[in-house]
C-alpha atoms as a PDB file:
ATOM      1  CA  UNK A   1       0.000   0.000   0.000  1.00  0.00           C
ATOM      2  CA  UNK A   2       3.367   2.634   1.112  1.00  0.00           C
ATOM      3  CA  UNK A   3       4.669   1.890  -2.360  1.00  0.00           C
ATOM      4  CA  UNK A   4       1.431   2.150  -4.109  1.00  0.00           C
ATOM      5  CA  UNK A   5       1.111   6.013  -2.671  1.00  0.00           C
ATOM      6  CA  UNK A   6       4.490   6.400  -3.009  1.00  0.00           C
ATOM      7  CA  UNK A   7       3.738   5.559  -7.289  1.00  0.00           C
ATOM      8  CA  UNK A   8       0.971   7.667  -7.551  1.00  0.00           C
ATOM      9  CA  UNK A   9       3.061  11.044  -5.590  1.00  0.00           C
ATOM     10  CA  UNK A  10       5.415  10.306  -8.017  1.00  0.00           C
ATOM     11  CA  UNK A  11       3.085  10.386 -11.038  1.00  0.00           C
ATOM     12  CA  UNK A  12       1.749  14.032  -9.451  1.00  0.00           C
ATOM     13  CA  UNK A  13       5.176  15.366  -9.914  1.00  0.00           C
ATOM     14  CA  UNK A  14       5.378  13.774 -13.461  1.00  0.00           C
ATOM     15  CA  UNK A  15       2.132  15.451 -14.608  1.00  0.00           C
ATOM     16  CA  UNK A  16       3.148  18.290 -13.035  1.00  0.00           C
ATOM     17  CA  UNK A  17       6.513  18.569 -14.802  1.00  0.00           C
ATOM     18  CA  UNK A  18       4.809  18.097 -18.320  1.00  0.00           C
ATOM     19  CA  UNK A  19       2.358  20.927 -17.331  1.00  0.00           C
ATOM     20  CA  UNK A  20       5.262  23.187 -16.268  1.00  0.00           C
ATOM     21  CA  UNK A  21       7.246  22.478 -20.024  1.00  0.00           C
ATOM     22  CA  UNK A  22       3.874  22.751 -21.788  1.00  0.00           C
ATOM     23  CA  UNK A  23       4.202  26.687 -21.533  1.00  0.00           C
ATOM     24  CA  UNK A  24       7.373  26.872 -23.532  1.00  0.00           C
ATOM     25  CA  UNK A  25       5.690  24.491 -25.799  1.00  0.00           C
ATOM     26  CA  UNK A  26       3.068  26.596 -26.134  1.00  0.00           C
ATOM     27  CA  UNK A  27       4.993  30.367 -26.531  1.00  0.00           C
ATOM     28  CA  UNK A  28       7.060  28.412 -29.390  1.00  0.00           C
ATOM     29  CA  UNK A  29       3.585  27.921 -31.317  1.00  0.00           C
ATOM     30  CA  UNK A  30       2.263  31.545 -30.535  1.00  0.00           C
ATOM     31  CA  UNK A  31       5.932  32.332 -32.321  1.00  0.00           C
ATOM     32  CA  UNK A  32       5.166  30.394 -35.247  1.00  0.00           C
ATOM     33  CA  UNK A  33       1.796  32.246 -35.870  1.00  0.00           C
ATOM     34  CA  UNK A  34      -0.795  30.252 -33.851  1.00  0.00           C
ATOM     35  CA  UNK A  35      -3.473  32.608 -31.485  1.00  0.00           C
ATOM     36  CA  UNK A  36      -3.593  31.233 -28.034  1.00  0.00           C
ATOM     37  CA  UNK A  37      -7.430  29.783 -28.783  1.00  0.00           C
ATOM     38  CA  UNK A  38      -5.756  28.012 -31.774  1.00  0.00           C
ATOM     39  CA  UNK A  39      -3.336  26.225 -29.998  1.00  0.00           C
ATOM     40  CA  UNK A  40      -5.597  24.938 -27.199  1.00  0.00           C
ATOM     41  CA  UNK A  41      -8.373  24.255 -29.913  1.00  0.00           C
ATOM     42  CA  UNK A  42      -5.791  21.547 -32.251  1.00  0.00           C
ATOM     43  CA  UNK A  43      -4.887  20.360 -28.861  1.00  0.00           C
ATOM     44  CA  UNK A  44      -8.015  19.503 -27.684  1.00  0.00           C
ATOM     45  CA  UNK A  45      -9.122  17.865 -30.778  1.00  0.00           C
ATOM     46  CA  UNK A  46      -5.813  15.554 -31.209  1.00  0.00           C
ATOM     47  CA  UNK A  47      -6.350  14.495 -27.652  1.00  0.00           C
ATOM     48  CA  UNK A  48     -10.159  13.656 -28.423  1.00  0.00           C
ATOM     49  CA  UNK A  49      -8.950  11.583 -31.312  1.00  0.00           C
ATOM     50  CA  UNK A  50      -6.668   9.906 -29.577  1.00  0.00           C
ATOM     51  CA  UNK A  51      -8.757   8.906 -26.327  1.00  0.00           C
ATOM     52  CA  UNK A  52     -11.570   7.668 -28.475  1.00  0.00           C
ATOM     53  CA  UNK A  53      -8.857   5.185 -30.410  1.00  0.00           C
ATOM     54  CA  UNK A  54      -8.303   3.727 -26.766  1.00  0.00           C
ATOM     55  CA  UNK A  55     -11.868   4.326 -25.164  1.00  0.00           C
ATOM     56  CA  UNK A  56     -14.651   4.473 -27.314  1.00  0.00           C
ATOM     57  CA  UNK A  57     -17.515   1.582 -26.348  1.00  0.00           C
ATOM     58  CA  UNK A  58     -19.303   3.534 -23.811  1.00  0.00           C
ATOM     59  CA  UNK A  59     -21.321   6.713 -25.088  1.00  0.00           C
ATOM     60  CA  UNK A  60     -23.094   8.370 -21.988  1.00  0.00           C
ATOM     61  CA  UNK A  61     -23.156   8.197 -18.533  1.00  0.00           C
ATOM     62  CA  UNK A  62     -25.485   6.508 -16.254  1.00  0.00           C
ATOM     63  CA  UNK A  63     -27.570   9.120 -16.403  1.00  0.00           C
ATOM     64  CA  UNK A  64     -28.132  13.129 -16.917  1.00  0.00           C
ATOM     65  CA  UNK A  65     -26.924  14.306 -13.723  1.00  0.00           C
ATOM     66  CA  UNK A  66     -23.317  12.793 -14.398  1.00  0.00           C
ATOM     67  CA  UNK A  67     -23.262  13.801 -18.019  1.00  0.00           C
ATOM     68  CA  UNK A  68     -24.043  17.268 -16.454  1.00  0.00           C
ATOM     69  CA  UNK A  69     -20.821  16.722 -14.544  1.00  0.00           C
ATOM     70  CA  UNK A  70     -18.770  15.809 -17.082  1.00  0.00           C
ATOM     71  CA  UNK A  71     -20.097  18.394 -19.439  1.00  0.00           C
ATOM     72  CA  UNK A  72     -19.255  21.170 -16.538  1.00  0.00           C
ATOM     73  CA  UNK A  73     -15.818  19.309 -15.938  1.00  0.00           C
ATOM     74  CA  UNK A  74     -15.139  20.119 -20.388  1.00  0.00           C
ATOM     75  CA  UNK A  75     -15.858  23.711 -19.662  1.00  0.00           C
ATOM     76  CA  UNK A  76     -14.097  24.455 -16.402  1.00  0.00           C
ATOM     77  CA  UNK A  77     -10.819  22.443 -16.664  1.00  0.00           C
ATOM     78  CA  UNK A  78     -10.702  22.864 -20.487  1.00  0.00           C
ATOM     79  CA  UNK A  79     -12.505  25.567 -22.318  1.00  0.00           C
ATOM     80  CA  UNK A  80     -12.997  28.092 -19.725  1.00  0.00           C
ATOM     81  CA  UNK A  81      -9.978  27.496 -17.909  1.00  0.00           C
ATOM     82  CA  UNK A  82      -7.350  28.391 -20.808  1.00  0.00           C
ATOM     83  CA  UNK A  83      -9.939  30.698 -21.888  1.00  0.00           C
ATOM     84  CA  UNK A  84      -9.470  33.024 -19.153  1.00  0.00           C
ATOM     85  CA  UNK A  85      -5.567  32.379 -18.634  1.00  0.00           C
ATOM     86  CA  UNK A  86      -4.577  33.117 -22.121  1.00  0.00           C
ATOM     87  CA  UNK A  87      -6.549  36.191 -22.005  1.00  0.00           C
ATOM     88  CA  UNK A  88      -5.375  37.160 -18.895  1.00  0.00           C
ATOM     89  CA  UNK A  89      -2.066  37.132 -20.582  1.00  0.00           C
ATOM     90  CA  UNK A  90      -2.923  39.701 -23.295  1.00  0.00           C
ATOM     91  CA  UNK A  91      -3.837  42.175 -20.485  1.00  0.00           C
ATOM     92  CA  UNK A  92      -1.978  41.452 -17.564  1.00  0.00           C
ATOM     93  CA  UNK A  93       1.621  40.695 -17.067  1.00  0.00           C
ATOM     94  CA  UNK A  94       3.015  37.380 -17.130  1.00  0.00           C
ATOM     95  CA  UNK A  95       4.088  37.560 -13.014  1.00  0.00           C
ATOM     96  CA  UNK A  96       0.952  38.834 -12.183  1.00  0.00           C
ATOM     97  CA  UNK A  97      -0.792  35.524 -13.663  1.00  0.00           C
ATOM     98  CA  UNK A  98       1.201  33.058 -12.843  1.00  0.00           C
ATOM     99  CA  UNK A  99       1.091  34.372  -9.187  1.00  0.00           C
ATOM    100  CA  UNK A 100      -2.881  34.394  -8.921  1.00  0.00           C
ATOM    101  CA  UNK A 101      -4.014  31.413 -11.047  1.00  0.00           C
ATOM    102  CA  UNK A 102      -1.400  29.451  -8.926  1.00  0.00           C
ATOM    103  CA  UNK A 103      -3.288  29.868  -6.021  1.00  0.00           C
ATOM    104  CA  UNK A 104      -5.946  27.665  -7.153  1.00  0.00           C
ATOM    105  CA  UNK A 105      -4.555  25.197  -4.047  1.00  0.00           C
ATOM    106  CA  UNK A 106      -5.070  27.465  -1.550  1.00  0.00           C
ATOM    107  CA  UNK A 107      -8.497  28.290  -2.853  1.00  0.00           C
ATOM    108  CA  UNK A 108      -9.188  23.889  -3.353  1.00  0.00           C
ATOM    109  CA  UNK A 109      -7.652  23.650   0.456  1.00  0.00           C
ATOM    110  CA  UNK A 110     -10.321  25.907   1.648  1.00  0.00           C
ATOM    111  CA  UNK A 111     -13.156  24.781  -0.316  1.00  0.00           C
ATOM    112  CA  UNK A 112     -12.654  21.132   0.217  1.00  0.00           C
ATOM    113  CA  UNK A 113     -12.202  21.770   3.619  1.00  0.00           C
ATOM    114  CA  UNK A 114     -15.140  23.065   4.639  1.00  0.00           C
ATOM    115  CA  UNK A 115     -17.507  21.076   2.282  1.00  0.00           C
ATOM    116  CA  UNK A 116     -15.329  17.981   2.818  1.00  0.00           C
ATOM    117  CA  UNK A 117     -14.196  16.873   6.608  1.00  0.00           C
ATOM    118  CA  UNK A 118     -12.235  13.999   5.849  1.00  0.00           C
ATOM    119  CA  UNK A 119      -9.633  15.732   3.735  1.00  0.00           C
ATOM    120  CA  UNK A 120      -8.969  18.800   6.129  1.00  0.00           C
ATOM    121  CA  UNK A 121      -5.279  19.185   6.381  1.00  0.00           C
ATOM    122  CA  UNK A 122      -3.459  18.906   9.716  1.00  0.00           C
ATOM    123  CA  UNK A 123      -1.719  21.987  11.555  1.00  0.00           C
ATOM    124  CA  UNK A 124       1.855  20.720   9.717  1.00  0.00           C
ATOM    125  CA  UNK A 125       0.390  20.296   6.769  1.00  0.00           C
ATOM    126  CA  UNK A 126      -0.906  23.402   6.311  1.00  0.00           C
ATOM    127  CA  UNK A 127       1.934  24.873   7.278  1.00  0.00           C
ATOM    128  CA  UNK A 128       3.593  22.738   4.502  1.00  0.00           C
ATOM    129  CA  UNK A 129       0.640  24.128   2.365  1.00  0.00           C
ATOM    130  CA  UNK A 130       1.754  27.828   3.001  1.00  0.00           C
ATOM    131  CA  UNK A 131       5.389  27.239   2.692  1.00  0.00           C
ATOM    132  CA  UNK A 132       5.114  25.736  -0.569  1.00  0.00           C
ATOM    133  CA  UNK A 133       2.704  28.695  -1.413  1.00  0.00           C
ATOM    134  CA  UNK A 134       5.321  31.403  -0.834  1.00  0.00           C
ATOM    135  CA  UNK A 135       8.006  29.364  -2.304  1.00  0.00           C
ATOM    136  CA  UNK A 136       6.192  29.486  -5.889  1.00  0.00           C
ATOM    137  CA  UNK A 137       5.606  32.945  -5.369  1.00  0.00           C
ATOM    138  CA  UNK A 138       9.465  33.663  -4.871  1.00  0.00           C
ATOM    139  CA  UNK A 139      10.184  31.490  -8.170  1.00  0.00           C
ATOM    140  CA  UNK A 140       7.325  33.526 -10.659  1.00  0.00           C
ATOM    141  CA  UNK A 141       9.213  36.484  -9.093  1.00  0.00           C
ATOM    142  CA  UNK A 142      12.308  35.491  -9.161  1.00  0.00           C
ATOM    143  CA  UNK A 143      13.926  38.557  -7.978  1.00  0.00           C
ATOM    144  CA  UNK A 144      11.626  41.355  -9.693  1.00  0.00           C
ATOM    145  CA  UNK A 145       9.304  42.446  -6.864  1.00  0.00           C
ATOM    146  CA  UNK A 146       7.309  44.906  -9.343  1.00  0.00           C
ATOM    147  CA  UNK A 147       3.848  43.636 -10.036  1.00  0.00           C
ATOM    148  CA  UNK A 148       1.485  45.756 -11.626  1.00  0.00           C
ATOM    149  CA  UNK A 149      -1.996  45.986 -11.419  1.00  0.00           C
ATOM    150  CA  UNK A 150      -4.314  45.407 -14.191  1.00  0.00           C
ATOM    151  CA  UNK A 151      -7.785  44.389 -13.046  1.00  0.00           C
ATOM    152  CA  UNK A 152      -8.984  42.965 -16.006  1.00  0.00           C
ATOM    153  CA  UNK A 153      -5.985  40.431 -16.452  1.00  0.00           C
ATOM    154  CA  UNK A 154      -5.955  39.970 -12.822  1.00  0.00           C
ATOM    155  CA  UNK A 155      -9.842  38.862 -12.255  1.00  0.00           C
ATOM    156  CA  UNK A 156      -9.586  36.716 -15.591  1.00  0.00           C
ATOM    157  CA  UNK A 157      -6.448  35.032 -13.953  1.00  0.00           C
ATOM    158  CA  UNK A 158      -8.537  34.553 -10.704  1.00  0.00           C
ATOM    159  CA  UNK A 159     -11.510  33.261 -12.628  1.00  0.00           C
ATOM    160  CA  UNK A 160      -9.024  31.078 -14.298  1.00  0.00           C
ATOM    161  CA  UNK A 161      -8.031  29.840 -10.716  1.00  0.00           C
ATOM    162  CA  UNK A 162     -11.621  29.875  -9.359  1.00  0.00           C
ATOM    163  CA  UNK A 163     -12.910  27.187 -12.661  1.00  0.00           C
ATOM    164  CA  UNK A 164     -10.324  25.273 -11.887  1.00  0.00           C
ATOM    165  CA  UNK A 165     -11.085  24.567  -7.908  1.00  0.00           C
ATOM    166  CA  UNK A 166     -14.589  24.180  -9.877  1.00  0.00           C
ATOM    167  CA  UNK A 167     -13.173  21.381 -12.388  1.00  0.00           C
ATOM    168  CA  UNK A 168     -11.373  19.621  -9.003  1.00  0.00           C
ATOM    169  CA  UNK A 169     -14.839  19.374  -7.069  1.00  0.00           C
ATOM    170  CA  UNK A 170     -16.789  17.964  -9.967  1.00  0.00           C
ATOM    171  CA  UNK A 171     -14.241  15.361 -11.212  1.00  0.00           C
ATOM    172  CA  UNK A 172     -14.011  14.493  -7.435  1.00  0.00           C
ATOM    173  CA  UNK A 173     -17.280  13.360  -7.072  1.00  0.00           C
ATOM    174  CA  UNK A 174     -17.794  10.978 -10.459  1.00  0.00           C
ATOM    175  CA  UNK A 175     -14.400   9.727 -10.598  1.00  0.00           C
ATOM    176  CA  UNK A 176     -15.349   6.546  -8.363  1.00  0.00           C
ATOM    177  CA  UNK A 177     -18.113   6.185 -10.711  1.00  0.00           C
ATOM    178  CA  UNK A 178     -16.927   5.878 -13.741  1.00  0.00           C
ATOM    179  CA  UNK A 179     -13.093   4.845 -15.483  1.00  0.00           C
ATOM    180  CA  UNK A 180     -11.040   7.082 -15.589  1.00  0.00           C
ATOM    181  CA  UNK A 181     -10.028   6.919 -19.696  1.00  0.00           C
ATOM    182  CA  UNK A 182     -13.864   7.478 -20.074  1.00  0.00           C
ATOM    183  CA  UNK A 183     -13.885  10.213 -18.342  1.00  0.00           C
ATOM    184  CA  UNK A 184     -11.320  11.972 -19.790  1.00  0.00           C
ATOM    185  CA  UNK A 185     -12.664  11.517 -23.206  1.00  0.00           C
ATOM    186  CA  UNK A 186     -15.903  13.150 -22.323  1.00  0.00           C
ATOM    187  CA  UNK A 187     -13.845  16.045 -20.784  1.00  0.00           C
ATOM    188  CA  UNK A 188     -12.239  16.715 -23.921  1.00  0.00           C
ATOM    189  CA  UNK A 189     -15.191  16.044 -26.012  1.00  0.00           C
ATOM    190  CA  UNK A 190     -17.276  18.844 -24.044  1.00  0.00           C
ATOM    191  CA  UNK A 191     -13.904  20.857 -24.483  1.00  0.00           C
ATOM    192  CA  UNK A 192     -13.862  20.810 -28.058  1.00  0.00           C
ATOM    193  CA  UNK A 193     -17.611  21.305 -28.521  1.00  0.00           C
ATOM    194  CA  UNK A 194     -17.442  24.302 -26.406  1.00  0.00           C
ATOM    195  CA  UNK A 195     -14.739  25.551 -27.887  1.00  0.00           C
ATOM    196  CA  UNK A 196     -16.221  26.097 -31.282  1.00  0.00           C
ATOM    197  CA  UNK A 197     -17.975  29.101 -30.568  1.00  0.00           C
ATOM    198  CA  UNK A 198     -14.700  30.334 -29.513  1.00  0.00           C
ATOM    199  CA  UNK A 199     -12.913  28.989 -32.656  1.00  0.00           C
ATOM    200  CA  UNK A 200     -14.850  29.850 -35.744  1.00  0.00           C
ATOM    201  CA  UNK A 201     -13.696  33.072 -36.894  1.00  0.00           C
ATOM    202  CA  UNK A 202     -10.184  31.575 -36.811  1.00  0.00           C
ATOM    203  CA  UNK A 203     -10.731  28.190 -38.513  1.00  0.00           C
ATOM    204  CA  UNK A 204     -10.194  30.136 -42.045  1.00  0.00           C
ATOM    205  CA  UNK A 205      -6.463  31.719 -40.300  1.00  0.00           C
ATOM    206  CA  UNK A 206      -5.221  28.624 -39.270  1.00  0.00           C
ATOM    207  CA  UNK A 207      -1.177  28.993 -40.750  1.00  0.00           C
ATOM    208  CA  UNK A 208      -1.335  25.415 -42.163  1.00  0.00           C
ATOM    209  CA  UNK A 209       2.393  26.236 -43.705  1.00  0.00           C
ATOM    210  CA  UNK A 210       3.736  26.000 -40.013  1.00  0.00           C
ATOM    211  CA  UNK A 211       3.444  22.716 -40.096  1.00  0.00           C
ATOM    212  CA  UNK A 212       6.183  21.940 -42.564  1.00  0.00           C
ATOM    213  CA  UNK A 213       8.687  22.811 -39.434  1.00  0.00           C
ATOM    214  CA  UNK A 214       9.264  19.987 -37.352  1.00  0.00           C
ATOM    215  CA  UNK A 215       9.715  21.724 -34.411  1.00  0.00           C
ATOM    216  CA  UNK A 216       5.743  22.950 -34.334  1.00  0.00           C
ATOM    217  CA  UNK A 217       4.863  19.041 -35.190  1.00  0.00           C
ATOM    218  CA  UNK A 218       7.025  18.012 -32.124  1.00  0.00           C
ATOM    219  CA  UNK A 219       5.604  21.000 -29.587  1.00  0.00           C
ATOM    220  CA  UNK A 220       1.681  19.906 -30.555  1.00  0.00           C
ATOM    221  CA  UNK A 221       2.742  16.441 -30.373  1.00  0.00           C
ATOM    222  CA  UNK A 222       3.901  16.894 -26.485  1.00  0.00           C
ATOM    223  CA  UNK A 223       1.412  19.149 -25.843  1.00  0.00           C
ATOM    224  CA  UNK A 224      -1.340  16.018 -26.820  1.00  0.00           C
ATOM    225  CA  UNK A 225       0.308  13.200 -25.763  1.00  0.00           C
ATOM    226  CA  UNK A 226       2.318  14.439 -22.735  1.00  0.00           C
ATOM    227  CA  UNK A 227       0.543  17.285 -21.431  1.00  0.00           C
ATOM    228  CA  UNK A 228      -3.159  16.481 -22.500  1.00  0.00           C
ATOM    229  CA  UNK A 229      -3.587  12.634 -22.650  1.00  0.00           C
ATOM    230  CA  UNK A 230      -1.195  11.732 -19.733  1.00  0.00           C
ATOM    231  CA  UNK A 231      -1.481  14.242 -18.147  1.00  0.00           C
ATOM    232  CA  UNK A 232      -5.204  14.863 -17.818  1.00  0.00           C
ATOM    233  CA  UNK A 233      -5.807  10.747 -17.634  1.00  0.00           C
ATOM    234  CA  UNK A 234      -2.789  10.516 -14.754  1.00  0.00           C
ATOM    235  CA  UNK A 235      -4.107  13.891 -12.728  1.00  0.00           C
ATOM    236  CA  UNK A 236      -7.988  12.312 -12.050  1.00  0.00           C
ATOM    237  CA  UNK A 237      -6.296   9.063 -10.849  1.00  0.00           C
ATOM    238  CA  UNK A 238      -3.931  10.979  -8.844  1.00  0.00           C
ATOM    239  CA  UNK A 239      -6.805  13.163  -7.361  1.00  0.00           C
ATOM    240  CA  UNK A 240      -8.953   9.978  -6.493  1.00  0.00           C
ATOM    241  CA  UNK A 241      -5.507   8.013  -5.176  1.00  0.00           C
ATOM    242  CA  UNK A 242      -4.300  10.857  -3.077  1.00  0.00           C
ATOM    243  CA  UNK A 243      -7.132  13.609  -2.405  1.00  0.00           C
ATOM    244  CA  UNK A 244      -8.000  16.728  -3.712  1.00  0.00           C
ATOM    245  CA  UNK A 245      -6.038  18.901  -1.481  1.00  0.00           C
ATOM    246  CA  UNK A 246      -2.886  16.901  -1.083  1.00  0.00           C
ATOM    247  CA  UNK A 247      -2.640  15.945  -5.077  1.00  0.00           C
ATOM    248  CA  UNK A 248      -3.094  19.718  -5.835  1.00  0.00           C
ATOM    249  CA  UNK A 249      -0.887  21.250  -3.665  1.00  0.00           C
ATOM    250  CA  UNK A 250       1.749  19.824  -6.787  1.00  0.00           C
ATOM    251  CA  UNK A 251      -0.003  22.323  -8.487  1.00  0.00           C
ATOM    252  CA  UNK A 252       2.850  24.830  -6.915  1.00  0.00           C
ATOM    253  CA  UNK A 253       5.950  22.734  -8.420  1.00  0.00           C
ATOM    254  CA  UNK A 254       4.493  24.045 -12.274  1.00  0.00           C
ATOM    255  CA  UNK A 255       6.075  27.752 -11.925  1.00  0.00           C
ATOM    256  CA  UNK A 256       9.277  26.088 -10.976  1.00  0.00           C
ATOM    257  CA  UNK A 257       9.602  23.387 -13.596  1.00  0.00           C
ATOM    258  CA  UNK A 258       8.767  26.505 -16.550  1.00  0.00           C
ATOM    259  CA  UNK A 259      11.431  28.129 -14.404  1.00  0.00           C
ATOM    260  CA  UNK A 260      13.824  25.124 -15.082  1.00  0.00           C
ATOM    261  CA  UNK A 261      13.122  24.731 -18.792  1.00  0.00           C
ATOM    262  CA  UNK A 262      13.329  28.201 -19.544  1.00  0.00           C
ATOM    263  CA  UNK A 263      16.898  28.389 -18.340  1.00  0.00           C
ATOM    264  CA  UNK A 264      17.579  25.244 -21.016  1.00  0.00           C
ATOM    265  CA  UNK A 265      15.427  26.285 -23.954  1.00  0.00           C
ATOM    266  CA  UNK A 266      14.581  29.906 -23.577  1.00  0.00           C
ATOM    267  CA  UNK A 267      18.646  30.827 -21.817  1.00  0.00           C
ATOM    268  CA  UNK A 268      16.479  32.657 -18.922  1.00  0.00           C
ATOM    269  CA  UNK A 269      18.517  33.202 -16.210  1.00  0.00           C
ATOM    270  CA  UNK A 270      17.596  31.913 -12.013  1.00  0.00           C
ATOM    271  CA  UNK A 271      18.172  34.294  -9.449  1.00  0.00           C
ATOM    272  CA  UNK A 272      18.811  33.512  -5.982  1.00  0.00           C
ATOM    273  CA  UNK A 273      15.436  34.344  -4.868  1.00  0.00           C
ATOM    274  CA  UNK A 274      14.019  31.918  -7.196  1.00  0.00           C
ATOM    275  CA  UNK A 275      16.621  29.360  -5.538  1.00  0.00           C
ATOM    276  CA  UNK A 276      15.001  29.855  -2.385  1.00  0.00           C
ATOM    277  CA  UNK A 277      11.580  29.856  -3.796  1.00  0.00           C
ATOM    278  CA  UNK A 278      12.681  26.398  -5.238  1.00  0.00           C
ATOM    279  CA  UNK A 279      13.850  25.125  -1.814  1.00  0.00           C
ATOM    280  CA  UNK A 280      11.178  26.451   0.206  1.00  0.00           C
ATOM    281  CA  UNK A 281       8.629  24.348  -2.766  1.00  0.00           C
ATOM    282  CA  UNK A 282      10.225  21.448  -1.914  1.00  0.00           C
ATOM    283  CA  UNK A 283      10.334  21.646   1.996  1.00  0.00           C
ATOM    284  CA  UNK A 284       6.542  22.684   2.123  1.00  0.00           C
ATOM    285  CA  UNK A 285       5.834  19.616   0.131  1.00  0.00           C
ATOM    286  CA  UNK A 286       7.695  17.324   2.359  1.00  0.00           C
ATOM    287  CA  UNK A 287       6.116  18.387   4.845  1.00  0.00           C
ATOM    288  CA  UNK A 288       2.579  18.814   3.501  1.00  0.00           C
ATOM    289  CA  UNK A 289       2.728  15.439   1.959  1.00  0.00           C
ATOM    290  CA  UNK A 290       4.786  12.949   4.150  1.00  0.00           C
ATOM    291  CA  UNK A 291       3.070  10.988   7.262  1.00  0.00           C
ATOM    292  CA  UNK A 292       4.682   8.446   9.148  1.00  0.00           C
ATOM    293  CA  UNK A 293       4.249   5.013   8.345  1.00  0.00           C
END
């Protein structure tokens, strides 16, 4: 059973880590001439594809209610979600979102908390919780104390943070219900229909020549396969294995794995704040994760 949680904590930091590259991935495609919606969009729909090939027998859910669920688990950790981030970008910078969608464990420790008892955290780790909190905000800093406000950006990027506490309550309570590939198909299928809307005055800009580079084939290929269908199939066992508060409290280890691949693919530099943000990450998640025995 130890080695069995130990697997799954170790998956959380794998998802996490394609998560945290999947934002390089995706400012390489924004420099090749995709929009933001774009690149979500042909993501969405290659992931779809994909998870149909391996799940496709079962249709529906047992019944409305659930498909409900799953349809407001599409919106809120697809559609809506990168939706609001992306946009939050255009308006708002970069620091200033990373900072406030990031807090979307605090806001799942609190909610979870009071509507669910038997996941409250203990004194240490919420301590652990807070630690780990500060840590990612000295890494999305890293060393430039400057924020400024833009209240536009700033709400989207808390909306952004608020849909996803949203998507983490409603895949909570069907994931026992249902497996967990089927589940993740109809989250992507409900991301892609919703997206449409969103989509259609693009669909005649799409820069089809791009593809002819290899390196946009290789970015949308680890955005789908690495980032979308692991990573989205792996996170709703991990939440079910290991709780919604403990599994998303990984969340915080994403601003320091772009950190890390930015200093290898983009030449960004670390500063030493962002050091001790790094170190401060790590000891909060010891000790909001690890119990004895």
């Amino acid at each position: 059973m130890q080695d069995r949680k130990i697997l799954w904590h170790l998956l959380a930091i794998i998802t996490v880590i394609f998560w945290g590259t999947s934002f390089v991935s995706t400012k390489i495609l924004l420099n090749h001439g995709f929009s933001t919606i774009l690149v979500f969009f042909i993501r969405f729909v290659f992931t779809y594809i994909l998870l149909v090939a391996l799940s496709h027998k079962r249709l529906w859910a047992n019944n409305l209610k659930d498909e409900l669920a799953l349809l407001i688990c599409g919106i809120t950790g697809g559609t809506l979600y990168f939706w609001l981030e992306n946009n939050a970008l255009l308006h708002s910078p970069t620091s200033n979102v990373s900072l406030i969608v990031c807090t979307n464990p605090i806001l799942i420790l609190i909610t979870v908390s009071i509507f669910f008892s038997k996941e409250r955290l203990s004194f240490r780790q919420t301590v652990g919780s807070v630690l780990t909190f500060l840590g990612m905000i000295l890494v999305v800093l890293n060393g430039h104390f400057n924020l400024h406000l833009s209240p536009k950006g700033d709400f989207m990027a808390l909306g952004a943070a608020i849909v996803w506490v949203i998507y983490s309550i409603s895949i909570r309570r069907i994931s026992d219900q249902y497996p967990t590939l089927f589940i993740t198909r109809k989250i992507f299928f409900y991301s892609v229909l919703t997206t449409l809307p969103l989509i259609a005055p693009e669909l005649s800009d799409i820069p089809w020549d791009a593809f002819k580079d290899s390196i946009v084939i290789l970015n949308f290929l680890l955005l789908t396969l690495f980032s979308s269908l692991f990573g989205y199939v792996i996170w709703n066992m991990v939440l079910k294995k290991l709780g919604t508060i403990l599994a998303s409290n990984y969340i915080f280890f994403i601003p320091l794995v772009t950190m890390i691949t930015a200093v290898i693919a983009l030449d960004e530099t670390i500063t030493l704040y962002a050091a001790i943000g790094a170190a401060a990450i790590i000891i909060g998640m010891i000790l909001a994760e690890y119990k004895k025995g």
